[in-house]
Protein backbone atom coordinates (compact mmCIF):
# COMPACT_ATOMS: atom_id res chain seq x y z
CA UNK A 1 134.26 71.80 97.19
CA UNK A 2 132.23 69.35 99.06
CA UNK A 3 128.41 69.17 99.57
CA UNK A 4 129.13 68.57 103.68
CA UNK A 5 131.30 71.58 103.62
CA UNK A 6 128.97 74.46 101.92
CA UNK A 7 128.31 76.96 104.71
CA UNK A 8 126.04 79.76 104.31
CA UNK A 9 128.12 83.39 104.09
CA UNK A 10 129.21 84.67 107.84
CA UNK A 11 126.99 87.43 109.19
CA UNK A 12 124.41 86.70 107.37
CA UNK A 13 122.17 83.61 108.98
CA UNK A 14 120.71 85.18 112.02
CA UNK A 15 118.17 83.39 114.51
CA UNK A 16 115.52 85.94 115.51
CA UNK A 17 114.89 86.72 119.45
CA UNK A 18 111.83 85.14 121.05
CA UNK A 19 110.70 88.22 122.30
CA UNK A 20 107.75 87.77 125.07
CA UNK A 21 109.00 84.09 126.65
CA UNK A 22 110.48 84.82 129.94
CA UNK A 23 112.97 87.44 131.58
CA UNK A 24 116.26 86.95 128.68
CA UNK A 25 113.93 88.15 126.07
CA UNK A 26 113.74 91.41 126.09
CA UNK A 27 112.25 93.00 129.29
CA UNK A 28 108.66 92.80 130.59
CA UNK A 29 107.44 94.93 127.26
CA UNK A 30 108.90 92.31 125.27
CA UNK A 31 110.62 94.93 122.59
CA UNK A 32 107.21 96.89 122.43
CA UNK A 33 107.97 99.74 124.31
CA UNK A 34 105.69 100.50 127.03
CA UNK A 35 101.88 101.68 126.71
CA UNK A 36 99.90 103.15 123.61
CA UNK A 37 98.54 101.51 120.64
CA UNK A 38 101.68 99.12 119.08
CA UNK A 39 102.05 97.85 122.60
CA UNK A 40 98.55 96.20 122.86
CA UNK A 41 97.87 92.77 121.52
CA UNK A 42 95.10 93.01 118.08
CA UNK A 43 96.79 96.14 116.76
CA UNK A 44 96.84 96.39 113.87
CA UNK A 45 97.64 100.10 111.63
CA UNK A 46 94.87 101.25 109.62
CA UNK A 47 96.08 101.81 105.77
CA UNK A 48 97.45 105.33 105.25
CA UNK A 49 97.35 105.89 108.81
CA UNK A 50 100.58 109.06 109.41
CA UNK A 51 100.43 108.71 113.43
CA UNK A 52 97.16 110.93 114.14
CA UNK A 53 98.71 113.17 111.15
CA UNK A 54 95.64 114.33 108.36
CA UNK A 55 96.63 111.93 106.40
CA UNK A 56 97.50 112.61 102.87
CA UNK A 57 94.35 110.86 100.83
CA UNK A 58 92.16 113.11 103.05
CA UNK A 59 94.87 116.37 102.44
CA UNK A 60 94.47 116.11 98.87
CA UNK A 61 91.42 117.58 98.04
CA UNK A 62 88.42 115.83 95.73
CA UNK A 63 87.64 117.46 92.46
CA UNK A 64 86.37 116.67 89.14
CA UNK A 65 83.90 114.24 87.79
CA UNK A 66 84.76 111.07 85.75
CA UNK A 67 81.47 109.73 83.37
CA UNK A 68 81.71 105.98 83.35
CA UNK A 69 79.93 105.75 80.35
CA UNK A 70 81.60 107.84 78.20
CA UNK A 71 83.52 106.32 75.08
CA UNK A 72 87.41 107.93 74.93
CA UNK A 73 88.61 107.51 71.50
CA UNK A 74 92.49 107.45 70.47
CA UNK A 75 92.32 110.02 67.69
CA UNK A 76 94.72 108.99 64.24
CA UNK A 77 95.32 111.65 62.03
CA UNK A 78 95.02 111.66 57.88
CA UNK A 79 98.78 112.91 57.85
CA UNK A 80 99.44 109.38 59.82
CA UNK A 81 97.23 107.36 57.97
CA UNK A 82 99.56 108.92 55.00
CA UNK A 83 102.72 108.24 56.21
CA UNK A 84 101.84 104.51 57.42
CA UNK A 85 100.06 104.00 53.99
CA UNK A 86 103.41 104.95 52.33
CA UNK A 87 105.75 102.99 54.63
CA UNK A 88 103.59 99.89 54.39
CA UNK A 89 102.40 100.15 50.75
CA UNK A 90 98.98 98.99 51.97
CA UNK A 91 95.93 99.76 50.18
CA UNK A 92 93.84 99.07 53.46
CA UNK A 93 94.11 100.34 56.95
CA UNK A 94 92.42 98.52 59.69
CA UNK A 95 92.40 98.76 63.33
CA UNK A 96 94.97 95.53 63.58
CA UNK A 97 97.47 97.35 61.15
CA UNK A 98 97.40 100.36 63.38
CA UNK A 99 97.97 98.38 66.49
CA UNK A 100 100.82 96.26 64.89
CA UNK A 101 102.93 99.45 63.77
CA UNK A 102 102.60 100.27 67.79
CA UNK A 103 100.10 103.54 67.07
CA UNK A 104 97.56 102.27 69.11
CA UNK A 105 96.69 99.73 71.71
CA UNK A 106 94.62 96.69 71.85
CA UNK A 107 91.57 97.47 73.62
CA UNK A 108 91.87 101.45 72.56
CA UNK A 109 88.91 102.60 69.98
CA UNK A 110 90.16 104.49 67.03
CA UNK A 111 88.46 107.75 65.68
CA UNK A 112 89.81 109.51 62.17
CA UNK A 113 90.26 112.70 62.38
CA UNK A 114 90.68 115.08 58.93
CA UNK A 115 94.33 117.01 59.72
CA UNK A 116 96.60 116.67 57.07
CA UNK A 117 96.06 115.58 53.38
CA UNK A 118 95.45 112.24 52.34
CA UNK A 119 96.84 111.67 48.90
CA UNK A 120 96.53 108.00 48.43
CA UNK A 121 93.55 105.89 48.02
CA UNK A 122 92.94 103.80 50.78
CA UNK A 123 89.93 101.76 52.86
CA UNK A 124 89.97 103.08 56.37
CA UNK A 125 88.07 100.89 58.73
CA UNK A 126 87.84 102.06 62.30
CA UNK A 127 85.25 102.93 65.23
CA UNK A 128 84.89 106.60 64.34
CA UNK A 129 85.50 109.27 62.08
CA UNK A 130 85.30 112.77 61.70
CA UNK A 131 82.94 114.53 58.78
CA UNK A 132 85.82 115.98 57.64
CA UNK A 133 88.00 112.76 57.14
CA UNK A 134 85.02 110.77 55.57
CA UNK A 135 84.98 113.19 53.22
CA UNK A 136 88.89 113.56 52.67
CA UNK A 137 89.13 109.62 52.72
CA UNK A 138 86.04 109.67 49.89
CA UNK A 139 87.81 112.43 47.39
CA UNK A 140 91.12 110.63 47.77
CA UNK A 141 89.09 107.21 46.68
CA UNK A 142 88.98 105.40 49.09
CA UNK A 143 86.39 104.23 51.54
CA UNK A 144 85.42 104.71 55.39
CA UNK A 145 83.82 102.13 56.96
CA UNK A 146 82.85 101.86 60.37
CA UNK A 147 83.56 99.11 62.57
């Protein structure tokens, strides 16, 4: 195999028509068809835009309300907190050991929330926590501090 010799695969290099440059390039509409919108020069589809269709962002109807400055937690259970305290033997949870064993994500907030029994004494520290899990985290000796 030589460099001069390399030839792109057959079928597959083709040279586009120059539509709109005299009478071999495609007719007097130049491959636009004739009249309406595509045909005129400057147009250009609006986004979403079904050919005069409703189209399907103004179909679907509006509802609901979304409070932008509302705080969404991602709630961690005592059971979990168990489990991970066992399978990690650590004596301290933080919000960097929850994201590391792939429970939560980096920018999420964690609340505590008091399902399940805790059994072994450990520091929780996270954003939130429930009355109930403060005071299942405090009997079990630990601690639960917020961040």
């Amino acid at each position: 195999m030589k460099l001069h010799t390399l030839k792109p695969a057959t079928g597959s290099v083709k040279t586009n028509k120059r539509l709109g440059r005299g009478q071999g390039s495609g007719g007097s509409t130049a491959g636009r068809g004739h009249k309406g919108a595509q045909s005129r020069s400057g147009y250009s589809k609006k986004i979403g835009f079904e050919g005069g269709q409703m189209p399907l962002q103004r179909r679907v109807p509006k509802f609901g309300f979304k409070n932008n400055n509302k705080v969404y937690f991602k709630s961690i259970n005592l059971d979990v907190l168990e489990q991970l305290a066992q399978k990690t033997n650590a004596s301290a949870i933080d919000v960097a050991l929850l994201v590391s064993n792939g429970l939560v994500g980096k920018k999420d907030k964690v609340k505590i929330l008091g399902r399940g029994e805790l059994k072994s004494k450990i520091n929780v520290s996270a954003h939130a926590f429930s009355e109930t899990a403060t005071k299942a985290i405090e009997t079990a000796g630990g601690t639960a501090t917020t961040i």
